[in-house]
Protein backbone atom coordinates (compact mmCIF):
# COMPACT_ATOMS: atom_id res chain seq x y z
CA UNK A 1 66.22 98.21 105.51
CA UNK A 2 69.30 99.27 103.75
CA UNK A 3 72.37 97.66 104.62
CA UNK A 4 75.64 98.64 104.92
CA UNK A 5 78.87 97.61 102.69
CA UNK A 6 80.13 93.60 103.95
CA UNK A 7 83.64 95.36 102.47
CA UNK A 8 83.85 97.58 105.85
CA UNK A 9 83.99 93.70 108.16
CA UNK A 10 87.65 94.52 106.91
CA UNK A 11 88.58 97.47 108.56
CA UNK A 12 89.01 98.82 111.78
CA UNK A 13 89.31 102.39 113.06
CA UNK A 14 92.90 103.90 113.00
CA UNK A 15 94.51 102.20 116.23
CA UNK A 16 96.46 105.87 116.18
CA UNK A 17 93.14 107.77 116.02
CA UNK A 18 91.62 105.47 118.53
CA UNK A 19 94.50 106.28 121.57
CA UNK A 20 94.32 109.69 120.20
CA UNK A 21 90.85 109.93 121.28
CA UNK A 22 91.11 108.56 124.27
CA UNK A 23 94.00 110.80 125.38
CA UNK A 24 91.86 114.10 124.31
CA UNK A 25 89.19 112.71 126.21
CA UNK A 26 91.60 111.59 129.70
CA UNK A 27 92.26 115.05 129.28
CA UNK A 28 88.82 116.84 129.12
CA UNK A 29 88.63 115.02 132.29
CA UNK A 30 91.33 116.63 134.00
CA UNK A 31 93.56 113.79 133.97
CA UNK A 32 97.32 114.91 132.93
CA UNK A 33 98.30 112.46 130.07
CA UNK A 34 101.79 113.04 127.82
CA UNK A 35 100.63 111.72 124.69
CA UNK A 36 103.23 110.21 122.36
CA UNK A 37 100.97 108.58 119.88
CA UNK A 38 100.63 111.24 116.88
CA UNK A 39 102.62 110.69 113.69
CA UNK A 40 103.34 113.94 113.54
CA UNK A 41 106.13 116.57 113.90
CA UNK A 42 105.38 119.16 117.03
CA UNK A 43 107.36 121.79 114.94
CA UNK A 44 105.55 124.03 113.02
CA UNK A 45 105.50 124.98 109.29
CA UNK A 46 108.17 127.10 108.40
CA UNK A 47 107.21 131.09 108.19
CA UNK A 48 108.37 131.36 104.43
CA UNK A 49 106.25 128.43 103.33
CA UNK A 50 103.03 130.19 105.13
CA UNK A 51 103.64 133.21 103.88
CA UNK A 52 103.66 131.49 100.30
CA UNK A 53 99.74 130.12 100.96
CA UNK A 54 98.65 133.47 102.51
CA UNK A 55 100.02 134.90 99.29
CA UNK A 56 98.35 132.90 97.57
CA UNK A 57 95.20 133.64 99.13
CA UNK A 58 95.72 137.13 98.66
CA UNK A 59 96.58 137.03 95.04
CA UNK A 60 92.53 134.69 94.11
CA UNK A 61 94.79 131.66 93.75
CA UNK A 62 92.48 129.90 95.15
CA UNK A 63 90.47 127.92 92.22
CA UNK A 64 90.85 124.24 90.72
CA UNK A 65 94.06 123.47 89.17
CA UNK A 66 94.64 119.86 86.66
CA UNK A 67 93.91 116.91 88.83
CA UNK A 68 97.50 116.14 88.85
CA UNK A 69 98.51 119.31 90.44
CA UNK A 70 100.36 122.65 88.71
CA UNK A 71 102.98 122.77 86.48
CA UNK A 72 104.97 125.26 88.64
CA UNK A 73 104.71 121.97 91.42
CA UNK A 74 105.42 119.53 89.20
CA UNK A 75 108.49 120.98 87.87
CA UNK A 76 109.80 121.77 90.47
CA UNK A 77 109.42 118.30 92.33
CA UNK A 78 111.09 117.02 88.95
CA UNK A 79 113.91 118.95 90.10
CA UNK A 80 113.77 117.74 94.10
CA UNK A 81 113.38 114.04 92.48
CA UNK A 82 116.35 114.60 90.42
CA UNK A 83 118.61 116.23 93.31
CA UNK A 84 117.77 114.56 96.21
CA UNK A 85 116.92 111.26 94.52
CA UNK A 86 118.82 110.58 91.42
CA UNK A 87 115.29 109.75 90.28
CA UNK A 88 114.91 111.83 86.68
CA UNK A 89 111.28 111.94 86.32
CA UNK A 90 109.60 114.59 84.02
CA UNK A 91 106.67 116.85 85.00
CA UNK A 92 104.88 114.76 83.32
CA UNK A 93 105.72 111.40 85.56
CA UNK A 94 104.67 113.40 88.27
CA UNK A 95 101.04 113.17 90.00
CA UNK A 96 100.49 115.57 93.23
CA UNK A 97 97.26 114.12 95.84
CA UNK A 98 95.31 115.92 98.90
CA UNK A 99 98.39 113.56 100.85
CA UNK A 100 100.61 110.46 100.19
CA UNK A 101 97.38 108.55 101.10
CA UNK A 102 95.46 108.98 98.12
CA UNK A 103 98.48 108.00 96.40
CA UNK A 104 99.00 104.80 97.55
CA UNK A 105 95.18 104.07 96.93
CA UNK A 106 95.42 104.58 93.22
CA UNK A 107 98.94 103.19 92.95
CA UNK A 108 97.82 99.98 93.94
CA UNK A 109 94.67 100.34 92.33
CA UNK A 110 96.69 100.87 88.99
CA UNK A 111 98.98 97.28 89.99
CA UNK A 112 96.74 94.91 91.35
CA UNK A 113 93.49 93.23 90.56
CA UNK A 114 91.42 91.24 92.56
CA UNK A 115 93.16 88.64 94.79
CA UNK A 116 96.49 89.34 93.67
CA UNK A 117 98.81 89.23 96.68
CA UNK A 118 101.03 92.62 97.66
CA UNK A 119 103.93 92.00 100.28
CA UNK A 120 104.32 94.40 102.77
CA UNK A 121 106.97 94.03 105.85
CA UNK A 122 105.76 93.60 109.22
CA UNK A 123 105.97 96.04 111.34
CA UNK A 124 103.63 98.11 109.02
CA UNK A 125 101.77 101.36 108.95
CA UNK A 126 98.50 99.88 109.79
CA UNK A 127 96.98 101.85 106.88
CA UNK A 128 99.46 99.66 103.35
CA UNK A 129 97.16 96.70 104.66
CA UNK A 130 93.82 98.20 104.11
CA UNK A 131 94.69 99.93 101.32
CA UNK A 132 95.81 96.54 99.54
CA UNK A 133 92.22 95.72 100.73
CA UNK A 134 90.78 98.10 99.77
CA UNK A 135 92.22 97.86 96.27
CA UNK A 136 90.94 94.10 95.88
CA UNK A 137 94.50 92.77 96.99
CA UNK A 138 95.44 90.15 99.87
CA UNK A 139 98.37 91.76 101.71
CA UNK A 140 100.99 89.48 102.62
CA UNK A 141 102.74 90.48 105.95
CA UNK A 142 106.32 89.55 106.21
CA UNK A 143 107.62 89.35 109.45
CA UNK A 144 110.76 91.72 110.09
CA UNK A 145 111.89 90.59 113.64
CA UNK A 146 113.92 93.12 115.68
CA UNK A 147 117.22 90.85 115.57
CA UNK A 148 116.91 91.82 111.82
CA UNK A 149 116.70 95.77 112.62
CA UNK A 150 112.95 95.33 111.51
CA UNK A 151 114.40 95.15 107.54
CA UNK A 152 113.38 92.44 104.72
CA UNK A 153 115.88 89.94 103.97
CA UNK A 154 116.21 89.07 100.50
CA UNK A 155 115.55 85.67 101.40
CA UNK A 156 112.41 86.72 103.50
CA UNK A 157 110.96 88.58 100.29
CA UNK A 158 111.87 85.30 97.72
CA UNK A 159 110.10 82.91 100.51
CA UNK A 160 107.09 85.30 100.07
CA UNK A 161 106.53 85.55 96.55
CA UNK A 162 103.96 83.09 94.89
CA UNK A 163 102.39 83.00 91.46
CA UNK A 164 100.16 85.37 93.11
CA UNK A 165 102.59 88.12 94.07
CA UNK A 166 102.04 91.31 92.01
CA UNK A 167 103.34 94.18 94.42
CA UNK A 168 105.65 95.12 97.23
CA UNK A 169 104.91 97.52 99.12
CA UNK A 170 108.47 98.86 100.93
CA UNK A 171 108.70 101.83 103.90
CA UNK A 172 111.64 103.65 104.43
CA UNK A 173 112.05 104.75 107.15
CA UNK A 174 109.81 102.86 108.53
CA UNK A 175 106.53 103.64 110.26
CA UNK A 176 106.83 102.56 113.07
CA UNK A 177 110.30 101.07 113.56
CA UNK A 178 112.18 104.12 111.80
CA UNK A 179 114.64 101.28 110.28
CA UNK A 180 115.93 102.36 107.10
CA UNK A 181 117.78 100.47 104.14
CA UNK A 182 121.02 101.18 103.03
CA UNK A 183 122.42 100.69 99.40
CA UNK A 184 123.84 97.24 99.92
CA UNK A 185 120.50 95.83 101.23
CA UNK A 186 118.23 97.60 98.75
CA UNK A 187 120.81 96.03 96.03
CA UNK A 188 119.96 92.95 97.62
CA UNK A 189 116.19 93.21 97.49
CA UNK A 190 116.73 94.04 94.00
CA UNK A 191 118.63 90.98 93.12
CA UNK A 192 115.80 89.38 93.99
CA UNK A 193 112.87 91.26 92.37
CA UNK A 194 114.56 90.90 89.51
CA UNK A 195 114.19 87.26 89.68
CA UNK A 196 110.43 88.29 89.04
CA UNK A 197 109.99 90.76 86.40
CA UNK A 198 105.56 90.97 86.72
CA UNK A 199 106.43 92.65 90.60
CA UNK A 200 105.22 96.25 91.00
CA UNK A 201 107.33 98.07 93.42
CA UNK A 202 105.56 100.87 95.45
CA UNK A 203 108.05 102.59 98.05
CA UNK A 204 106.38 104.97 100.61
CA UNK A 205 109.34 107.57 101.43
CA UNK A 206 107.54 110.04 103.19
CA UNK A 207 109.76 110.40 106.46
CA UNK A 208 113.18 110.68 103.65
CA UNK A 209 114.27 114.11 105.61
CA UNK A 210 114.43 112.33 109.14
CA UNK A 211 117.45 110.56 108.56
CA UNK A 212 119.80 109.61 111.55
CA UNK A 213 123.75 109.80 111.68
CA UNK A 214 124.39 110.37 108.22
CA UNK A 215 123.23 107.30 106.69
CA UNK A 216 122.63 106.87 103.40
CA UNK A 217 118.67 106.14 102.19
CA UNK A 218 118.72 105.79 98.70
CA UNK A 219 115.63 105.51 96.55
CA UNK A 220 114.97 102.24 95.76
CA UNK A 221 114.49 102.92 91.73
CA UNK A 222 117.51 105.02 91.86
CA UNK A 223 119.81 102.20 91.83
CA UNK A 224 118.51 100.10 88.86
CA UNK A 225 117.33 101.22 85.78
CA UNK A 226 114.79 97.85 85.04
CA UNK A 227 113.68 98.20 88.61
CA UNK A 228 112.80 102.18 88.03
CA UNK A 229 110.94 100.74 85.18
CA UNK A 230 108.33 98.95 87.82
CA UNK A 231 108.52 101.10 90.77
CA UNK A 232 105.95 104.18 91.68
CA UNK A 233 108.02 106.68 94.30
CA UNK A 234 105.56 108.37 96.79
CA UNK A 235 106.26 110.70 99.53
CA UNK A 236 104.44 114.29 100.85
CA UNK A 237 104.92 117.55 102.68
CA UNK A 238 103.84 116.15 105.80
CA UNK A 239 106.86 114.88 107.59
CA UNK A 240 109.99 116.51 106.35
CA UNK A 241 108.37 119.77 105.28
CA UNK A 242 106.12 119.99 108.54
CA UNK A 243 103.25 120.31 106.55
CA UNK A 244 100.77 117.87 107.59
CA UNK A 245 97.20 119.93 107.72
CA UNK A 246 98.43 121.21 104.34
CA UNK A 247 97.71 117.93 102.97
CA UNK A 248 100.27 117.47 99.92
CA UNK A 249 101.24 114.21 98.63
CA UNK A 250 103.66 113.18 95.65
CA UNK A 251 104.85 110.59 93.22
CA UNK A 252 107.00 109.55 90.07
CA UNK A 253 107.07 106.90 88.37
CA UNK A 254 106.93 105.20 84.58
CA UNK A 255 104.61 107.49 82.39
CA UNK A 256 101.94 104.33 81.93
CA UNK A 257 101.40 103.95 85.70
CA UNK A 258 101.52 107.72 86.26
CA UNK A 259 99.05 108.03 83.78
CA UNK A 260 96.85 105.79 85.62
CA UNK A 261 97.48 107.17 89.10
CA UNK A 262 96.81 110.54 87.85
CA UNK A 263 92.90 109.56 86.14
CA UNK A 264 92.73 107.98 89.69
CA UNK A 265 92.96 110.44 91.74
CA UNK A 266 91.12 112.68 89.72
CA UNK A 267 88.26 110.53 90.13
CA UNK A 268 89.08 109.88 94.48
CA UNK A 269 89.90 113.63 94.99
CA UNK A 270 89.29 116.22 91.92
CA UNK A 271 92.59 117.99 92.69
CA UNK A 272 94.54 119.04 95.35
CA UNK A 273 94.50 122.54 97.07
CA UNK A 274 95.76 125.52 95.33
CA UNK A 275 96.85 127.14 98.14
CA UNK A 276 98.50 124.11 99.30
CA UNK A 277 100.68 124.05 96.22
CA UNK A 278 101.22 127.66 96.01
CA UNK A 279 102.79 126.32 99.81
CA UNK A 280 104.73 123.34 98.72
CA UNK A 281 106.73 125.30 95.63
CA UNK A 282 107.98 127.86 98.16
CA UNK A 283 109.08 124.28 100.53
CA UNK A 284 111.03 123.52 97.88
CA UNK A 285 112.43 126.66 96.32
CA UNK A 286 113.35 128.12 99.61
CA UNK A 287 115.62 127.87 102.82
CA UNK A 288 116.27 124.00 103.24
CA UNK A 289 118.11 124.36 106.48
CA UNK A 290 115.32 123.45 108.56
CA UNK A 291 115.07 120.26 107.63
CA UNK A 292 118.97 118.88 109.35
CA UNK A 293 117.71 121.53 112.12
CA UNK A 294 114.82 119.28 113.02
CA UNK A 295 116.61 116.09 111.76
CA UNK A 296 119.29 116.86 114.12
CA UNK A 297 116.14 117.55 117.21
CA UNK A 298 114.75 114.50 116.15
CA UNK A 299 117.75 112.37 116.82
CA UNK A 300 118.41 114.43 119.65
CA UNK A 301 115.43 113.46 121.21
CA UNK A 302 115.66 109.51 119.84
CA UNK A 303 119.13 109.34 121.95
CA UNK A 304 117.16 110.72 125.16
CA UNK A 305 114.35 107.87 124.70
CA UNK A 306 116.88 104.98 123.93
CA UNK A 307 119.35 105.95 126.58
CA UNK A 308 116.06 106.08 128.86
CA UNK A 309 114.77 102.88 127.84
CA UNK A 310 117.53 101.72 128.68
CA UNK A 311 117.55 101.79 132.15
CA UNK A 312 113.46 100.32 132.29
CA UNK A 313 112.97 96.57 133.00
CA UNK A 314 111.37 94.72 130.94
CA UNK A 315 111.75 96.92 127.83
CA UNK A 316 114.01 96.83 124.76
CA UNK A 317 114.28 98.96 121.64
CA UNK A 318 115.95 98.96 118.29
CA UNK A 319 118.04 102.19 117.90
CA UNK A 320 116.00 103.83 114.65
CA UNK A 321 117.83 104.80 111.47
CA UNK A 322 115.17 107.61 110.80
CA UNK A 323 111.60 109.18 111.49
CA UNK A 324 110.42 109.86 115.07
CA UNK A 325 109.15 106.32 116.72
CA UNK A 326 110.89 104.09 118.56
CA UNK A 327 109.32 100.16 118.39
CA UNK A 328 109.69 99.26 121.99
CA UNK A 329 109.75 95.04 122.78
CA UNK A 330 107.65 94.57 126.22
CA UNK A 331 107.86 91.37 125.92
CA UNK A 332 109.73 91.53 129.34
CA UNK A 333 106.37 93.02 131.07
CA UNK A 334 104.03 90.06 130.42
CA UNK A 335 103.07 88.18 132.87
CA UNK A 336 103.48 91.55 135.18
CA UNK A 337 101.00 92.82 137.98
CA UNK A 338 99.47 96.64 137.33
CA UNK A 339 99.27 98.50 140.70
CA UNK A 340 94.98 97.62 139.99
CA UNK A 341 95.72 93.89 140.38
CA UNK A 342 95.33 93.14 136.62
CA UNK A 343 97.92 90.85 135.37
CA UNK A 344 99.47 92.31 131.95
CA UNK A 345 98.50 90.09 129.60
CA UNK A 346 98.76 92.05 125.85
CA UNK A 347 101.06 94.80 124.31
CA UNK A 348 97.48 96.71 124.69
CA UNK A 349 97.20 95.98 128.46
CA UNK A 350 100.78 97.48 128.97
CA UNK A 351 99.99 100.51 126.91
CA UNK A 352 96.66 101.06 128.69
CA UNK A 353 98.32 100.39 131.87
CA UNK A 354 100.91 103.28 131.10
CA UNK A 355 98.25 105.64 130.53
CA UNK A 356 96.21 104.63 133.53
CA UNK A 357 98.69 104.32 136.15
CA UNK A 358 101.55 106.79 134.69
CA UNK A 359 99.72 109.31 132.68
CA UNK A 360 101.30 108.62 129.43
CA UNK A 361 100.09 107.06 125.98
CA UNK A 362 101.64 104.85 123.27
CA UNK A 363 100.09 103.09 120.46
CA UNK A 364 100.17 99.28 121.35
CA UNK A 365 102.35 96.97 118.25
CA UNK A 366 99.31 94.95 117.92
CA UNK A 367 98.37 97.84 115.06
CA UNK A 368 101.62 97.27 113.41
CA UNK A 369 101.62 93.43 113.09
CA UNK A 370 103.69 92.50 115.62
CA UNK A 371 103.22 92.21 119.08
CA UNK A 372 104.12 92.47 122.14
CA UNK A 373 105.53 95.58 121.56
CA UNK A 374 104.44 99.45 121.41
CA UNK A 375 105.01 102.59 119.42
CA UNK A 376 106.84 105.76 121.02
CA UNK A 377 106.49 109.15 119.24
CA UNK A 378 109.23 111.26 120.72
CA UNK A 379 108.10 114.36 118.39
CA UNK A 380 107.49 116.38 121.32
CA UNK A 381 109.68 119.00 123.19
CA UNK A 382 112.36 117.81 124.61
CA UNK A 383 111.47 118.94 128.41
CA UNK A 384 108.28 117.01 128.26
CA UNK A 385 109.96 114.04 126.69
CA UNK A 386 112.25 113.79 130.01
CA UNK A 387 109.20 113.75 131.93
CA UNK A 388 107.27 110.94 129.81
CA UNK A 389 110.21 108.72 129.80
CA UNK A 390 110.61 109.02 134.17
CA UNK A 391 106.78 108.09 133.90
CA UNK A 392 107.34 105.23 132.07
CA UNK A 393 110.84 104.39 134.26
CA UNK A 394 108.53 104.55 137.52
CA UNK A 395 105.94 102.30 136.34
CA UNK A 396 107.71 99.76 134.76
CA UNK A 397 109.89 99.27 138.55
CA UNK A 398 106.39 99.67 139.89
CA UNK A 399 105.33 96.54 137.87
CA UNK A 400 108.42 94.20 138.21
């Protein structure tokens, strides 16, 4: 009997997809659940940018392009790179993907061989650690404790590197703490990565746009020219541009490594969608205003949930520099009684408790790498966000 791959012992289902699931199914049901698990903006895709991929439909553009993605794109995500980044990376040092995902495969498939060790701060987007899996790698998890505003230390990233150590993998902002670094601590990180010139950097930037009270988020190879040298930038339409079905992912880098990542993901995908990048050139040639309109939302609504969490016992949170989760601690709810009699044990018993007793969903931290604590997505409308945050208010008095 043929037998399936030992490789797939590693990996689990998305923990995201998962609660998703079981939400969509609560609700076939009839049950009325709020779900704030989805990584994923509730706005939707700008008319102008739509109008560009009905256009293209219209017009037969609709065939391969090079595996890299168009020229048109590529220049013009030179220019975005140079503009918004301070990154100055030719067309050429450019590879577009079906998504950041793909990406991030073949980056680390370009850095790493077999058993070679890739650091990635904990909490994590549960996929960087499959991926380094997935790639051969052993991902090292370095914990990033809230009284640190979930960011690497210098001094946590030097205790972490071995002989081993070929990659780190760095998030900002952060799925799913939305911490973000500032100049002075990415200078710091640097200081020490420089210590160890044979360390690929590979930052994931994909939420850049949903930044909080004017901070500053530089890009990390911005700010040091033998550091830019080493360091692959990825990031996508999904977040920022609210173009997540459209499935558009990009990176820059040093032509060697982008010359590897592109014959990559020509072999993982073919190349991405025409129509799709017919999309993403009108993103970035057109209005921009939308993007501080639903920053500004987005912190809007981050205020509501913090000042609400506030107020629960038993629950803490780290205000977020950027994206659209909060990283709650319920560390204060273990050892708590559920109206059912079950004693709450696990982040994942509080977050099926929630959804159980109070009709609304979370992802529990135990997907990020640290526990107990639980993911909040408030990208929903602000009205229903009210009324998620009193369900969660009720039960957690209910509990204590």
């Amino acid at each position: 009997m043929s037998q399936l791959s030992s490789r797939l012992g590693q990996f689990r289902p998305s923990p995201t997809t998962e609660m998703g699931a079981l939400v969509r199914r609560l609700r076939a049901e009839g049950r009325d659940i709020i779900g704030m698990v989805n990584g994923e903006p509730d706005f939707s895709t700008p008319d102008n940018i739509k109008d560009a991929g009905i256009r293209a439909i219209a017009t037969n553009n609709t065939r391969y392009t090079d595996s890299n993605g168009t020229a048109e794109l590529r220049t013009a995500l030179s220019a975005k790179f140079k503009r918004e980044n301070g990154l100055d990376y030719a067309p050429d040092q450019i590879v577009v993907s079906s998504g950041n995902k793909p990406l991030l495969h073949a980056a680390l498939l370009a850095m790493i061989d077999p058993g070679d060790e890739v650091i990635i701060p904990a909490p994590h987007w549960p996929s960087h650690p499959d991926i380094v899996q997935m790639a051969g790698g052993v991902p090292v998890s370095v914990l990033c404790p809230i009284e640190a505003g979930f960011r690497l230390s210098p001094e946590a990233l030097e205790a972490a590197i071995t002989p081993r150590t070929r990659a780190l993998v760095l998030n900002s902002p952060n799925n799913p703490t939305g911490a973000a670094y500032d100049r002075h601590e990415l200078q710091a990180l640097i200081a020490v990565l420089k210590r160890h010139p044979d360390i690929w950097i590979l930052t994931d930037e994909i939420y850049e746009h949903i930044r909080f009270d004017g901070r500053d988020m530089p890009s990390l190879a911005a700010l040091d020219e033998e550091i830019a040298a080493r360091t692959v930038t990825a990031n996508g339409a999904s977040k920022g541009y609210v173009m997540t079905g459209w499935r558009i992912g990009f990176a820059g880098g040093p032509r060697p490594i982008m010359e590897a990542i592109s014959s990559i993901v020509g072999q993982l995908i073919g190349s991405p969608s025409a129509i799709s990048q017919a999309a993403m050139i009108e993103a970035l040639a057109g209005d921009q205003g939308f993007l501080q309109r639903n920053a500004s939302i987005f912190q809007e609504r981050r205020d509501i949930a913090v000042e609400a969490l506030g107020q629960m016992p038993g629950l803490r949170c780290h205000v977020p520099e950027g994206a659209f989760y909060l990283f709650v601690d319920c560390a204060g709810v273990i050892g708590c009684t559920q109206p059912d009699g079950h004693v709450i044990q696990t982040d994942d018993d509080f977050v099926r408790g929630c959804v159980k007793h109070a009709g609304v969903a979370f992802v529990p931290g135990s997907a990020f790498g640290l526990s107990p604590y639980f993911r909040l997505a408030y990208s929903l409308e602000t009205g229903q966000l009210r009324v998620a945050m009193e369900r969660l208010r009720r039960y957690c008095n209910m509990i204590h």
